[in-house]
Protein backbone atom coordinates (compact mmCIF):
# COMPACT_ATOMS: atom_id res chain seq x y z
CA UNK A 1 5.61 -10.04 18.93
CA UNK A 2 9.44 -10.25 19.23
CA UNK A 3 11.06 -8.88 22.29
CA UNK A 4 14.46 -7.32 21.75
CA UNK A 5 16.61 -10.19 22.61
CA UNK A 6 14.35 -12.58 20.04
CA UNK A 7 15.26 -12.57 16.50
CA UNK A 8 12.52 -11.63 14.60
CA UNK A 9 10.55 -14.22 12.12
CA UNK A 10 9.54 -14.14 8.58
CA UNK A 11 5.93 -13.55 9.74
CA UNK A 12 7.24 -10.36 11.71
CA UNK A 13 8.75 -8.74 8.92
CA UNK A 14 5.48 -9.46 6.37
CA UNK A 15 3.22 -7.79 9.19
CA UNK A 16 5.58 -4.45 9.24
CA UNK A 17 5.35 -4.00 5.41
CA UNK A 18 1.75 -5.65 4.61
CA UNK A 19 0.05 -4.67 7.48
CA UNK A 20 -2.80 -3.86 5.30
CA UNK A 21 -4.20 -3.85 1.73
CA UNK A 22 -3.66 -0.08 1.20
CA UNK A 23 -0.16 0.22 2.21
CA UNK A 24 1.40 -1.35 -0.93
CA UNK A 25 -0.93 0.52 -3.70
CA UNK A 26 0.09 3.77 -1.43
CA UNK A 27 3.74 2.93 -2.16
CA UNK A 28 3.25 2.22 -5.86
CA UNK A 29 1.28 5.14 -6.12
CA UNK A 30 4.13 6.94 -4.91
CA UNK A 31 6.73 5.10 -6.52
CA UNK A 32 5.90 7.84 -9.77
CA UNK A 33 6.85 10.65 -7.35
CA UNK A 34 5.79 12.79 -4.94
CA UNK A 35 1.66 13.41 -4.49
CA UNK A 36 -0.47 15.58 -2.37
CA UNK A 37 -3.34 13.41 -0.16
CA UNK A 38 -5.44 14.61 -2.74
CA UNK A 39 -3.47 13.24 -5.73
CA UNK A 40 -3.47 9.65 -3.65
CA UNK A 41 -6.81 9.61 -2.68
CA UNK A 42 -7.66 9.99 -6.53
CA UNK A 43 -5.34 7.84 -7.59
CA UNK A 44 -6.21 4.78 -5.36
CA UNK A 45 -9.89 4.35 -6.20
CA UNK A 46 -12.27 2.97 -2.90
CA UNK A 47 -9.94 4.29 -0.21
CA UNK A 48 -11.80 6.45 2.69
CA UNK A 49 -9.88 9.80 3.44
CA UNK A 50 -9.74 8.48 7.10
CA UNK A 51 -7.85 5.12 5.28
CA UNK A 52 -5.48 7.19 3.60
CA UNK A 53 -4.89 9.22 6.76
CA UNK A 54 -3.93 6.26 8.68
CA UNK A 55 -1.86 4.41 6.36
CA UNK A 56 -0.01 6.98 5.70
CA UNK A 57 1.08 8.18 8.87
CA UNK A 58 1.88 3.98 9.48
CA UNK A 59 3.98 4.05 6.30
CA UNK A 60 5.42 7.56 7.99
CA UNK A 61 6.49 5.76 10.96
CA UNK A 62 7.93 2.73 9.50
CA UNK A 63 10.16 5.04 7.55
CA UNK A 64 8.95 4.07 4.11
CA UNK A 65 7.50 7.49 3.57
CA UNK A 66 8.32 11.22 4.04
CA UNK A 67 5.52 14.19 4.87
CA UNK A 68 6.81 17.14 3.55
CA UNK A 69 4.91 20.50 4.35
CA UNK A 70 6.08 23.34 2.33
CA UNK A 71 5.28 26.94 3.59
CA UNK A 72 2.13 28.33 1.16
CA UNK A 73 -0.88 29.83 1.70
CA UNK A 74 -2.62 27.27 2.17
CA UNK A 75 -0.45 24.99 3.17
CA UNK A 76 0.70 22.03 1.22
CA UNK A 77 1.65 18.74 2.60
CA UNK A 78 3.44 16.21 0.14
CA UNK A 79 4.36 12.62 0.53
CA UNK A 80 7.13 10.87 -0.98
CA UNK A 81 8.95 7.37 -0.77
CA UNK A 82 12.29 7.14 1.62
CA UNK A 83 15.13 5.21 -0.05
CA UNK A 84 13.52 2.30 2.17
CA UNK A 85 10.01 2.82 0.61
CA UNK A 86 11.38 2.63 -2.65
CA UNK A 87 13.36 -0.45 -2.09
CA UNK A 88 9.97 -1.65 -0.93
CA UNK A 89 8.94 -0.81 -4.19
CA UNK A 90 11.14 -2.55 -6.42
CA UNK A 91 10.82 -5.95 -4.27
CA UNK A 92 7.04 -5.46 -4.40
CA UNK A 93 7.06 -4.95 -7.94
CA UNK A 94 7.05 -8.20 -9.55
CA UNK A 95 4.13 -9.36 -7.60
CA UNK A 96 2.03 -5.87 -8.87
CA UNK A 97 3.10 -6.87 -12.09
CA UNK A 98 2.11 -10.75 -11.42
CA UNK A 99 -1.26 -9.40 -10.30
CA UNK A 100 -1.76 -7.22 -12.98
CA UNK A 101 -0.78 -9.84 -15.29
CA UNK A 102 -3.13 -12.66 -13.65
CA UNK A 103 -6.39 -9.98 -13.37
CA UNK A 104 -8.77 -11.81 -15.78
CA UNK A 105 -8.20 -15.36 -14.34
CA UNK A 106 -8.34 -14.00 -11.22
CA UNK A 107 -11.44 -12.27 -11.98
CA UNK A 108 -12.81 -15.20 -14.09
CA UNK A 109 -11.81 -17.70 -11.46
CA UNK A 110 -13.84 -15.47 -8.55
CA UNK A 111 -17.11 -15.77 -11.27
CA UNK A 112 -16.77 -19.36 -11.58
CA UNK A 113 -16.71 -19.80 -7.78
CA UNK A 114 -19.28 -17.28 -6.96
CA UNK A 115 -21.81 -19.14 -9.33
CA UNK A 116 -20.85 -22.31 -7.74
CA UNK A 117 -21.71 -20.51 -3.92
CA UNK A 118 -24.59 -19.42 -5.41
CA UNK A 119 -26.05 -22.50 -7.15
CA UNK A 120 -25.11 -24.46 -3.52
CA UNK A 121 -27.33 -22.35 -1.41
C-alpha cells in the first residue's frame, strides 16, 4: 500500500487494474458497447451474478466504467467503458489476442501436465 507521499510501484498499478480474473473479460466484453448485467452475465460464461455485481461496481469506482440508469418501466441499468476503461482496453488487447492465439498449447500443455500429476500420485 502506498501512502500519499510514496510513489506508487509497478505492482500497485497491476493490482488496481487486475485485481481479479473477471475484471478484464468485463472490459472486453464491454469494449463492443454498452450491455445490460444481463447481456454481461451471458456473455462471460461461469461468472456468478454476485461476481458480476462486485466487479462491476470495482471497475465503477476505479473509473473504468459508467452505470447508466435510464428512466423505464422497469428500470434499466447499462454499463459502458469511460475513456479510461477503453484505454484499458486497447493496452489489454494484445495480450487477449496473445491468449486467444496461444489457447490450444495452453490447453494441450495443461493435458500433458495433468497426466504427468496424475501418473505421479
Amino acid at each position: 500500500m502506498t501512502t500519499p507521499t510514496s510513489p506508487p510501484n509497478r505492482k500497485d498499478g497491476c493490482r488496481a487494474i487486475m485485481g481479479d480474473k473477471w475484471a478484464i473479460l468485463i472490459v472486453s466484453d464491454l469494449g463492443a458497447g454498452p450491455r445490460r448485467f444481463t447481456e454481461l452475465k451471458r456473455g462471460i460464461g461461469g461468472i456468478s451474478q454476485r461476481m458480476l455485481t462486485v466487479t462491476l461496481r470495482s471497475l465503477e469506482r476505479d473509473g473504468l466504467v459508467t452505470r447508466t440508469v435510464h428512466n423505464v418501466m422497469p428500470p434499466n441499468i447499462s454499463y459502458g467503458l469511460t475513456p479510461m476503461g477503453r484505454s484499458l482496453l486497447e493496452a489489454a488487447t494484445p495480450l487477449l489476442e496473445w491468449g486467444n492465439g496461444h489457447l490450444p498449447r495452453i490447453n494441450a500443455a495443461r493435458a500433458a501436465y495433468d497426466d504427468r500429476s496424475a501418473t505421479a500420485r
